[in-house]
Protein backbone atom coordinates (compact mmCIF):
# COMPACT_ATOMS: atom_id res chain seq x y z
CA UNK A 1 12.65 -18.02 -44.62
CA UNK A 2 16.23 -16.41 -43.37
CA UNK A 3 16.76 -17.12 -39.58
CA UNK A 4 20.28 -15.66 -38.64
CA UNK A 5 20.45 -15.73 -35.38
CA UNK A 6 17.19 -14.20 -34.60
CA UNK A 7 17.09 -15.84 -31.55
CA UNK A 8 19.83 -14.13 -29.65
CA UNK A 9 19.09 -10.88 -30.94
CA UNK A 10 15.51 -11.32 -29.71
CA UNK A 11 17.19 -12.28 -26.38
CA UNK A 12 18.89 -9.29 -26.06
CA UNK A 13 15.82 -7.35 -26.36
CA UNK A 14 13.17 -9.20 -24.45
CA UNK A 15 15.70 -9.58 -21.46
CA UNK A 16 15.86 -6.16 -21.38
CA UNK A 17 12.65 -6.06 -18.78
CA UNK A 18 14.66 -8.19 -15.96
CA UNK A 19 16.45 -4.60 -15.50
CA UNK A 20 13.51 -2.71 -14.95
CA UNK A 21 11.86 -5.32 -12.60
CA UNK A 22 14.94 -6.67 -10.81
CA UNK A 23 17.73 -4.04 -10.51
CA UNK A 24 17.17 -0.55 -9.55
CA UNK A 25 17.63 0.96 -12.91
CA UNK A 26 15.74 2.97 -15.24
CA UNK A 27 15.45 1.55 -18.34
CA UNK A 28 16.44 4.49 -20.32
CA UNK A 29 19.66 4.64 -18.43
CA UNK A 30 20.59 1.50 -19.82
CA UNK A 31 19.12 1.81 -23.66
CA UNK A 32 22.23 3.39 -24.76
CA UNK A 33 23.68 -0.15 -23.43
CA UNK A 34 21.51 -2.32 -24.59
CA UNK A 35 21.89 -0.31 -28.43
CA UNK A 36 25.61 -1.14 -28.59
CA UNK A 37 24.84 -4.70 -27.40
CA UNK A 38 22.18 -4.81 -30.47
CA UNK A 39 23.80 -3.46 -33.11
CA UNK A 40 27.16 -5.17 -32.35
CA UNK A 41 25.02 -8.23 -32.12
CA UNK A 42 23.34 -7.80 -35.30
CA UNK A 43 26.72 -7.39 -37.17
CA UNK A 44 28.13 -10.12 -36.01
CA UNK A 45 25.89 -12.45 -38.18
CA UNK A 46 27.34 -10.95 -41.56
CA UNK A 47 30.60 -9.41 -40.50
CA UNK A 48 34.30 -11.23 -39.82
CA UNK A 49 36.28 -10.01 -36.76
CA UNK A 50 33.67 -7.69 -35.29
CA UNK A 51 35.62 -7.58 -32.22
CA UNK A 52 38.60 -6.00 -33.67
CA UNK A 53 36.94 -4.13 -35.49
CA UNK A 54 34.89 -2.64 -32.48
CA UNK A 55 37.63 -2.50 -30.34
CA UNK A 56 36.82 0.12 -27.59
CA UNK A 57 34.28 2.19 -29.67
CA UNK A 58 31.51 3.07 -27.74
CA UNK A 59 28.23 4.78 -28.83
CA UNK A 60 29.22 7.55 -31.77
CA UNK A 61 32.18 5.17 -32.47
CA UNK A 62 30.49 2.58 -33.87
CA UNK A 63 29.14 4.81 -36.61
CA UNK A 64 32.79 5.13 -37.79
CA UNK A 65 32.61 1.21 -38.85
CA UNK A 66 31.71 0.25 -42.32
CA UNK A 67 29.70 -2.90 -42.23
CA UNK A 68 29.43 -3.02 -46.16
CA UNK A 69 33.63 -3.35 -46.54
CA UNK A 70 33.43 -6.64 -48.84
CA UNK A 71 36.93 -8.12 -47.14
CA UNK A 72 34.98 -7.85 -43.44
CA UNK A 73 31.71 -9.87 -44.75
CA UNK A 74 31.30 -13.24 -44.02
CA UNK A 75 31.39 -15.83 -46.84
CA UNK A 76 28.06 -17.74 -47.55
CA UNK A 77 29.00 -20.40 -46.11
CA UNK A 78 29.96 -18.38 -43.19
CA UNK A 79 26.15 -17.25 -42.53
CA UNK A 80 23.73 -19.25 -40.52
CA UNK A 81 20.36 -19.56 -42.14
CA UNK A 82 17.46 -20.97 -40.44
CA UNK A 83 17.64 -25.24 -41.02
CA UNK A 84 14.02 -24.87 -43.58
CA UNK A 85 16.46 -22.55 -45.54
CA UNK A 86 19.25 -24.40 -45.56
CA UNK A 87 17.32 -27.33 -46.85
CA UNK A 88 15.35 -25.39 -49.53
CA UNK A 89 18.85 -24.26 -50.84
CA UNK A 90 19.82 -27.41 -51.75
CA UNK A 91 17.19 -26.94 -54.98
CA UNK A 92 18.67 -23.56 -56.34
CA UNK A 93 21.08 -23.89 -58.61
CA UNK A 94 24.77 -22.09 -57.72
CA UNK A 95 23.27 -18.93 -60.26
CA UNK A 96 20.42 -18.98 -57.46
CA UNK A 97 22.69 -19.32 -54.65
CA UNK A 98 24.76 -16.34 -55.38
CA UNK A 99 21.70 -14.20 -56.67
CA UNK A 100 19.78 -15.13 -52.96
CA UNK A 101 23.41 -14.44 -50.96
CA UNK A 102 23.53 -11.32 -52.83
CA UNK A 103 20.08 -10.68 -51.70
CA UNK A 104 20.59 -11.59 -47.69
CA UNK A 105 23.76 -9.31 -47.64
CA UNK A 106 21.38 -6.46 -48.92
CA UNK A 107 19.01 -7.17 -46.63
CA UNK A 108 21.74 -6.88 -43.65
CA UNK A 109 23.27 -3.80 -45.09
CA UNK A 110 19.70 -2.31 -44.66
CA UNK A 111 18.80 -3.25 -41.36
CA UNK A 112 22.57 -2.50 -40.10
CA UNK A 113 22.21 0.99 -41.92
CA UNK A 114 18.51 1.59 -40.23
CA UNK A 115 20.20 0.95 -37.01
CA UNK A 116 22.94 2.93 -37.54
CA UNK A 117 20.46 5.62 -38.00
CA UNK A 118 18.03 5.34 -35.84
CA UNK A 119 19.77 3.86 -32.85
CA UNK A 120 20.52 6.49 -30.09
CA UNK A 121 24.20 5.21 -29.92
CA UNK A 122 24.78 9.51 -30.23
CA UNK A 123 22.41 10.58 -27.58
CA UNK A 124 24.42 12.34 -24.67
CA UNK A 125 21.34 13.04 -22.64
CA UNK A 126 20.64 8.99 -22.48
CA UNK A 127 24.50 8.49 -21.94
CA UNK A 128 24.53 10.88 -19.30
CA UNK A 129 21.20 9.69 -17.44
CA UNK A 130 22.95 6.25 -17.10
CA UNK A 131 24.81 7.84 -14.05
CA UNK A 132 21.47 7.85 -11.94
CA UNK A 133 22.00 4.19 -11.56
CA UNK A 134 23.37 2.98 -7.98
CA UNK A 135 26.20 1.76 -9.24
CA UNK A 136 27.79 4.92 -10.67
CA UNK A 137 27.27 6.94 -7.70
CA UNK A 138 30.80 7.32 -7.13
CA UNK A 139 31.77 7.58 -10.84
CA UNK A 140 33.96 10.52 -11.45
CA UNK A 141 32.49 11.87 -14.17
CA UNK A 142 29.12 12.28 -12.23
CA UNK A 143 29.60 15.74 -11.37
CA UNK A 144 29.54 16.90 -15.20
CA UNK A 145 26.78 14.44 -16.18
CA UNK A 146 24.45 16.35 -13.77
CA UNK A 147 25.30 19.35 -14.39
CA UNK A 148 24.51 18.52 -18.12
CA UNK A 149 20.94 16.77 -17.14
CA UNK A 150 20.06 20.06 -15.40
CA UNK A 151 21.18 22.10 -18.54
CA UNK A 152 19.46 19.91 -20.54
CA UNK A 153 15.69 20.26 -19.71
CA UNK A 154 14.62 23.38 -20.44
CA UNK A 155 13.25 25.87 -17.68
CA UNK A 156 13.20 23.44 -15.28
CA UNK A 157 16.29 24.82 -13.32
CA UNK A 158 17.72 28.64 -12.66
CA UNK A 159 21.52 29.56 -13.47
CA UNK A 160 22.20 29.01 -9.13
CA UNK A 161 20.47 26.02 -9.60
CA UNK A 162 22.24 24.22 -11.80
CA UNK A 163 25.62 25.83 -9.91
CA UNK A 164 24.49 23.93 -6.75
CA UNK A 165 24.02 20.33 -8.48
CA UNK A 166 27.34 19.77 -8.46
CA UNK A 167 28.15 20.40 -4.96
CA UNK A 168 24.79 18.61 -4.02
CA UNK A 169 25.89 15.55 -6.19
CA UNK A 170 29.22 15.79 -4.70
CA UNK A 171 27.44 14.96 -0.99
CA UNK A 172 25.44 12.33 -2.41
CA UNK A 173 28.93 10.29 -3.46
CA UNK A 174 29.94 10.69 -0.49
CA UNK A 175 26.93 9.35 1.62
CA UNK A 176 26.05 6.21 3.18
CA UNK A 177 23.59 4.35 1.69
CA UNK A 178 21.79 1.67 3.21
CA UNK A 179 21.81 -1.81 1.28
CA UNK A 180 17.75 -1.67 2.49
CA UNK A 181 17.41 1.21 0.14
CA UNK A 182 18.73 -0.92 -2.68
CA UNK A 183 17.94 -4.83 -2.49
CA UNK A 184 14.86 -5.76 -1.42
CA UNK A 185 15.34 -9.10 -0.91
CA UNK A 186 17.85 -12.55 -1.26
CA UNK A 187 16.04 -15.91 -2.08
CA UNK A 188 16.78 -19.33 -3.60
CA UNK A 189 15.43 -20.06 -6.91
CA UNK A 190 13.80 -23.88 -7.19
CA UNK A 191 17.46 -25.09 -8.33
CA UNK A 192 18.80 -23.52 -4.68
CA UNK A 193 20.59 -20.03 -6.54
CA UNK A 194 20.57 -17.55 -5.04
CA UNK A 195 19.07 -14.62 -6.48
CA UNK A 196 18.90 -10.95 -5.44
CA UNK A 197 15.70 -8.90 -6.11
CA UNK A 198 15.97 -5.42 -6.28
CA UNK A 199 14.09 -2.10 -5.28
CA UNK A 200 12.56 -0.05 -7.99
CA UNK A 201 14.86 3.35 -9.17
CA UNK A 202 12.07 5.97 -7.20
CA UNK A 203 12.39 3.40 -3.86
CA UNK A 204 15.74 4.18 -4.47
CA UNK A 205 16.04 8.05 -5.14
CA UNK A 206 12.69 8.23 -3.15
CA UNK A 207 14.86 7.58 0.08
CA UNK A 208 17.63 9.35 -0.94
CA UNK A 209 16.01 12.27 -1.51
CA UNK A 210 14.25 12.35 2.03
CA UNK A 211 17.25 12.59 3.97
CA UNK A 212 16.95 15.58 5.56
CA UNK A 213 19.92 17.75 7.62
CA UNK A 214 20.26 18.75 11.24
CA UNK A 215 18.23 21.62 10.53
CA UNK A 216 15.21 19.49 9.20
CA UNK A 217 15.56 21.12 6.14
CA UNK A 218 16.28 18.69 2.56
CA UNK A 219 19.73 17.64 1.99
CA UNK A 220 19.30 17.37 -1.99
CA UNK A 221 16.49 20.02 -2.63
CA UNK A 222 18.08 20.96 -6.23
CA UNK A 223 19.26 17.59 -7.16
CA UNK A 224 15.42 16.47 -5.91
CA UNK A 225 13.72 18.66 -7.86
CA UNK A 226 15.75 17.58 -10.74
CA UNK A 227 15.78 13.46 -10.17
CA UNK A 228 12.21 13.80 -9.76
CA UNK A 229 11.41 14.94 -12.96
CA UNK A 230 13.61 12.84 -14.99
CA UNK A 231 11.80 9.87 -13.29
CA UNK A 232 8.87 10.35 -14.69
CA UNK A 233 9.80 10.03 -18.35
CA UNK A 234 8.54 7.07 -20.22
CA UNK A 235 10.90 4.46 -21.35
CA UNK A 236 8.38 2.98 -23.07
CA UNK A 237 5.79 0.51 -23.78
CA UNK A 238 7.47 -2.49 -24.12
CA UNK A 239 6.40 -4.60 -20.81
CA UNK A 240 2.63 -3.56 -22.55
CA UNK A 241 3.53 -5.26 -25.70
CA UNK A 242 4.83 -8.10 -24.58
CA UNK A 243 2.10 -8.85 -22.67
CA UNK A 244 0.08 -8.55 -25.98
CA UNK A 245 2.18 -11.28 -27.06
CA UNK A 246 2.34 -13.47 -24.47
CA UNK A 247 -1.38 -13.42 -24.64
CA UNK A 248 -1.97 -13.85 -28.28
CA UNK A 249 0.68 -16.59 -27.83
CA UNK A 250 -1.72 -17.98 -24.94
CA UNK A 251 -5.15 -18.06 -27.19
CA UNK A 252 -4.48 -19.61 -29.94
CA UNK A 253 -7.06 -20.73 -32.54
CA UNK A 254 -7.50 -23.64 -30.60
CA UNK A 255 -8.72 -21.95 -27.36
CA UNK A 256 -10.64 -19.72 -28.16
CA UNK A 257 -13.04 -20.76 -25.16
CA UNK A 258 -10.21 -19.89 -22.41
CA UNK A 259 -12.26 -18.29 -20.09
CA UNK A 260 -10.76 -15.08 -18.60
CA UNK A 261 -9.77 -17.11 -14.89
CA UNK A 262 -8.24 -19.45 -17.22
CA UNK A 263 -6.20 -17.03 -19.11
CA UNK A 264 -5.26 -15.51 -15.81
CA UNK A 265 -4.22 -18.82 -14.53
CA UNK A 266 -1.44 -19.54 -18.01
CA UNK A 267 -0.60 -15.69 -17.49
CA UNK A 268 0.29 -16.26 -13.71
CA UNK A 269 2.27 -19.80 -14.64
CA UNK A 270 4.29 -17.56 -17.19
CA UNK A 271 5.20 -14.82 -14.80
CA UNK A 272 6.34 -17.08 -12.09
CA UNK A 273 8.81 -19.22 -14.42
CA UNK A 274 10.13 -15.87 -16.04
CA UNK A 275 10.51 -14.67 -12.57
CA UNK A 276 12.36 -17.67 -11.35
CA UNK A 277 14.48 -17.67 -14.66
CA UNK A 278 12.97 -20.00 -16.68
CA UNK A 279 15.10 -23.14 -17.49
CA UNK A 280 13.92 -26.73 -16.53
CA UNK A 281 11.60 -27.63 -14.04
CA UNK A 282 11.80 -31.38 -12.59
CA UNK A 283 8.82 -33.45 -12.39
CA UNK A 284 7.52 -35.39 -9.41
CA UNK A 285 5.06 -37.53 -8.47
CA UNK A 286 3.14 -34.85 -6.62
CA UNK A 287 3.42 -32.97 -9.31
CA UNK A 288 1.74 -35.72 -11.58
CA UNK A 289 -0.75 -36.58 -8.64
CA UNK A 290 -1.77 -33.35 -9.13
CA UNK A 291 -2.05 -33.30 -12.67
CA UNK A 292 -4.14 -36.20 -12.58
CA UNK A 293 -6.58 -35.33 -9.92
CA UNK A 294 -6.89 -31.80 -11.15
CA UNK A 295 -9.96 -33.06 -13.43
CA UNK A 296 -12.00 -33.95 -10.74
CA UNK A 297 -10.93 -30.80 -8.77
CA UNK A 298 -12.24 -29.26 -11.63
CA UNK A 299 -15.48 -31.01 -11.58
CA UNK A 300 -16.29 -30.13 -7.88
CA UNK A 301 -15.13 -26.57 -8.31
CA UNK A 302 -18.22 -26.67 -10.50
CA UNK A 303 -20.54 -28.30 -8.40
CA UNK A 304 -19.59 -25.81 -5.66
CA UNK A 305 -19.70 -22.85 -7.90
CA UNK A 306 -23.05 -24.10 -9.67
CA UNK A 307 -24.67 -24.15 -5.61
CA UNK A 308 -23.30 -21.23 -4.61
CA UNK A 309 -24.76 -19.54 -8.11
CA UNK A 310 -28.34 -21.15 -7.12
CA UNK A 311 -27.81 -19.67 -3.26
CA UNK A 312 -26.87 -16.51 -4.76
CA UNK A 313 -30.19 -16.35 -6.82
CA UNK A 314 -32.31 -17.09 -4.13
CA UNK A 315 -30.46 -14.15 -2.27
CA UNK A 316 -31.53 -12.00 -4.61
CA UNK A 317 -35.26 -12.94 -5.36
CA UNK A 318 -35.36 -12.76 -1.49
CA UNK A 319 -33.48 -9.49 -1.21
CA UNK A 320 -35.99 -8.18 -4.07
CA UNK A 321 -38.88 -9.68 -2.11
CA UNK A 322 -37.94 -7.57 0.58
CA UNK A 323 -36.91 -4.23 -1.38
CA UNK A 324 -40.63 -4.86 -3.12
CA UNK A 325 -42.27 -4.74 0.04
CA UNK A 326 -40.38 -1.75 2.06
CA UNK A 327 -40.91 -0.41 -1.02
CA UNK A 328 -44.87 -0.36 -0.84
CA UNK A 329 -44.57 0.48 2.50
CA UNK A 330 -42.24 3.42 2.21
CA UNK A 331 -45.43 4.46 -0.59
CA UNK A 332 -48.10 4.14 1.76
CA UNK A 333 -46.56 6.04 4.17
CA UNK A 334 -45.82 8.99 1.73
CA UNK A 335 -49.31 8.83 0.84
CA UNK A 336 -50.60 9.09 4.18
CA UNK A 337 -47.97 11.55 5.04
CA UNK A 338 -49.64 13.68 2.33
CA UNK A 339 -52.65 13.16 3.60
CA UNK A 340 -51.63 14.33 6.70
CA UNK A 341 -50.14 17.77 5.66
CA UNK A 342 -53.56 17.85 3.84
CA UNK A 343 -55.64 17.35 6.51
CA UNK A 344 -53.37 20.44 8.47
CA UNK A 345 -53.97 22.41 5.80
CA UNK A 346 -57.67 21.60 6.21
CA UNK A 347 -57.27 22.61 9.67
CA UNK A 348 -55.83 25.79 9.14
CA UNK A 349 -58.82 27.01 7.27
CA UNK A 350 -61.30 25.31 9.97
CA UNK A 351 -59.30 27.36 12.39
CA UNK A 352 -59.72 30.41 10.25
CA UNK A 353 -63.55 29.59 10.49
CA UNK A 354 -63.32 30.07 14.06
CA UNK A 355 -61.32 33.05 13.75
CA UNK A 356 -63.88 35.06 11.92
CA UNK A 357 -66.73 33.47 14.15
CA UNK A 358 -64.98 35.32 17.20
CA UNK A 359 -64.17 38.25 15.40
CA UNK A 360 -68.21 39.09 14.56
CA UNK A 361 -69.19 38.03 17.71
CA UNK A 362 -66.64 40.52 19.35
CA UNK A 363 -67.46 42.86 16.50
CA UNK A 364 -71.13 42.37 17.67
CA UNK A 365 -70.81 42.86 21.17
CA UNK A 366 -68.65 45.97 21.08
CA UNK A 367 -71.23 47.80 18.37
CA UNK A 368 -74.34 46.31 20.52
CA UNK A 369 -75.43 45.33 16.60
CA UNK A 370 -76.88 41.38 17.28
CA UNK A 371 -77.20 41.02 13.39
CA UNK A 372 -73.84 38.97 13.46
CA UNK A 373 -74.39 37.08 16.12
CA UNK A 374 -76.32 34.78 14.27
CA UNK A 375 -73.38 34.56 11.31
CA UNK A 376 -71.19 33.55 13.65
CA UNK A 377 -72.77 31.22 15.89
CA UNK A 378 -73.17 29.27 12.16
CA UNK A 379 -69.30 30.06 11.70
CA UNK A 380 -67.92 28.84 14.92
CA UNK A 381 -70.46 25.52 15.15
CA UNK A 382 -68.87 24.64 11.22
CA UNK A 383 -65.34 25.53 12.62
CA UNK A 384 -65.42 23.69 15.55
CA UNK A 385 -67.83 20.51 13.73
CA UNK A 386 -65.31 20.81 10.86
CA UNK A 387 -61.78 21.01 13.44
CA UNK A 388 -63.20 17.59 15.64
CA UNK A 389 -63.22 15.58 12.28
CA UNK A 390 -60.09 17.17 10.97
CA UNK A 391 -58.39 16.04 14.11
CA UNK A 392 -60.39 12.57 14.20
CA UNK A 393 -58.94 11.97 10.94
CA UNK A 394 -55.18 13.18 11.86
CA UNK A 395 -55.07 11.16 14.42
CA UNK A 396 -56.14 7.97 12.65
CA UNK A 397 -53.94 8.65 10.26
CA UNK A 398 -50.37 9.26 12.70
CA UNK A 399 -52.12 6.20 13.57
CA UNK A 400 -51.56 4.40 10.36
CA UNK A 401 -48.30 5.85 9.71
CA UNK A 402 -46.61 4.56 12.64
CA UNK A 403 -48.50 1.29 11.92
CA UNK A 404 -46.51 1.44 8.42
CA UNK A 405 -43.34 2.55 10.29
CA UNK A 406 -43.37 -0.67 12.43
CA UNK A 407 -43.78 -2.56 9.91
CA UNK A 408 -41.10 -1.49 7.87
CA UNK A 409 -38.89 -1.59 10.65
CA UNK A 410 -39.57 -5.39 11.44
CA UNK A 411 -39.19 -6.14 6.98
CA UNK A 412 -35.65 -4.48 8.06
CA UNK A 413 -34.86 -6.06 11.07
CA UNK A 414 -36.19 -9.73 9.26
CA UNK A 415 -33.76 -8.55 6.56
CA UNK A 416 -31.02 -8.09 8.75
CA UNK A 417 -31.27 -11.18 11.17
CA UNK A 418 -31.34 -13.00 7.71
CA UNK A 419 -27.93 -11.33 6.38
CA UNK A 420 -25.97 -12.33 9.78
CA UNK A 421 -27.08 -15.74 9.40
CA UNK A 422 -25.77 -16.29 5.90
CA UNK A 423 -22.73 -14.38 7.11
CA UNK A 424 -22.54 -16.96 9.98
CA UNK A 425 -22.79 -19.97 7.66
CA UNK A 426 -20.01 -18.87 5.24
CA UNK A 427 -17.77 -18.46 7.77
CA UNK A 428 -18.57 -21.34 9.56
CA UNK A 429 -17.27 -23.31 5.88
């Protein structure tokens, strides 16, 4: 297996993520950067004098060089191959030594060709974004690299628009900025550096583009509608993927029962060493004191979590107890409450009853016809019989209702005395 090198190139592209989390740049600013570090990078593991023969190109310039010029390749002695390799060529015979250099240089050629290709060392829009970074604010050549942005995304901005950029961008080199707006903080690593951590690019811009003038009104309205917009374009999923590696790095086949707290833990031991810069870390006797105690740690962290589980449960079968039984309650009070609106139904008709007893009997007396009068002495004595149990029977059963109604109350009130003095007890440990 060939191994030229990989390891810086890798650097050069995994370190890419300490811009975007500790300098207020946007990664895409700086890709145009990091592409001429690559590629430059990449050629010097098969090509002689890359230096002079880079010299001050920049971006397009590069595709001028030709990386397959036999006098600018190195020799095969000249390439580093991975130590396995360099071993395993020991067995070849000096047929099979030229035949696999042949075959390396082919493979470089390709991969310095796909670059070549693919990499956006032509891209004016990416070479022009780089000016959003803080540290070109005053570059001379910012007044054209907005004014190309703004012509660049289609529809975004009018002709007058884009005419007022320049002026606007023009104020913004000349204001004060606050060192707030662009470090967030100063700390010492564990080794006593000092490092700088820096605000994100919208804290940034985000605070730049709320200054407002004397009049209230924006100071940057054009350059903020523009600045805005270019923020929120992707650079990419790269912090995603390597998070996808770091993890499969993290379960191997050999832990396979990480649990996800555990996972979290290794993820969070990662983060904090990348964060501090890596390197390494000294080892003390609390350190070790730690180590070795952390197994019984472990152990009570168990015990505690296997009681808490078992209070937990009886929570629940309590607090299901107690649903169970408002529950029933809540039903027997809907069932009486429909027995209620039955029973006023049944009164409504009882009253009707009585209605039509008084009618005949008026009916009667007004006509001086005492053939009703008979009806409706029946009628009113089954109204009224049929009204006194009717309202014998509602009242028994508000009765019984607010019987239920107490009774749920005091489940609820059980229920909540109970709550406050679990909440008691946990804070009391």
């Amino acid at each position: 297996m060939i191994k030229p090198k990989s390891k810086k190139i890798k650097s050069i592209i995994q370190s890419n993520h300490v811009y975007h989390h500790m300098s207020p740049e946007l990664n895409y600013c700086l890709f145009p950067i990091y592409a001429v570090q690559f590629l430059i990078s990449f050629l010097t593991i098969f090509q002689k004098s890359i230096s002079d023969q880079v010299g001050n190109k920049e971006g397009s310039g590069l595709l001028s060089i030709d990386h397959k010029l036999a006098e600018k390749q190195l020799n095969d002695k000249q390439i580093k191959v991975g130590e396995e390799t360099r071993k395993s060529l020991s067995f070849l015979s000096k047929d099979e030594k030229e035949i696999f250099f042949q075959d390396v240089g082919n493979i470089f050629h390709s991969i310095a060709s796909y670059l070549k290709l693919n990499l956006p060392l032509n891209n004016s829009f990416l070479r022009d974004v780089n000016i959003l970074m803080v540290s070109r604010r005053c570059d001379p050549e910012g007044n054209d690299a907005i004014v190309r942005i703004g012509r660049y995304i289609p529809g975004l901005l009018s002709s007058n628009e884009i005419d007022l950029l320049s002026d606007e961008w023009l104020m913004y080199s000349l204001q004060t900025i606050d060192d707030s707006w662009v470090i967030k903080r100063k700390f010492n690593d564990f080794e006593g550096i000092e490092r700088i951590e820096y605000h994100e690019i919208d804290y940034y811009w985000n605070k730049i583009l709320s200054i407002v003038q004397s009049n209230v009104y924006p100071k940057y309205p054009t350059l903020s509608k523009l600045i805005k917009n270019i923020l929120i374009i992707s650079h990419g999923n790269s912090d995603v993927e390597r998070g996808f590696s770091i993890n499969n790095n993290l379960v191997t086949e050999q832990r396979t029962l990480l649990s996800e707290k555990s996972i979290s833990g290794f993820r969070g031991i990662v983060d904090a060493v990348d964060f501090f810069g890596g390197g390494l870390m000294g080892t003390t006797n609390e350190m070790i004191s730690a180590f070795l105690k952390s197994a019984s740690f472990y152990k009570e962290e168990l015990v505690k979590i296997k009681a808490l589980a078992v209070v937990h449960e009886k929570e629940k079968e309590y607090r299901e107890k107690i649903d169970a039984e408002k529950m029933k309650l809540l039903e027997q009070e809907k069932e009486l409450m429909l027995k209620y609106k039955k029973l006023r139904a049944e009164q409504k008709a009882a009253q009707m009853l009585l209605d039509e007893a008084n009618q005949r009997l008026e009916n009667s007396l007004e006509k001086g016809d005492f053939t009703d009068v008979q009806a409706a002495y029946v009628l009113n004595k089954s109204g009224t019989e049929k009204m006194k149990s009717i309202d014998e029977e509602m009242t028994k059963t508000i009765e019984n209702v607010s019987i239920f109604q107490q009774k749920r109350d005091h489940v609820e009130h059980e229920q909540l005395k109970k709550n406050n003095k679990l909440v008691s007890e946990q804070s009391k440990k």
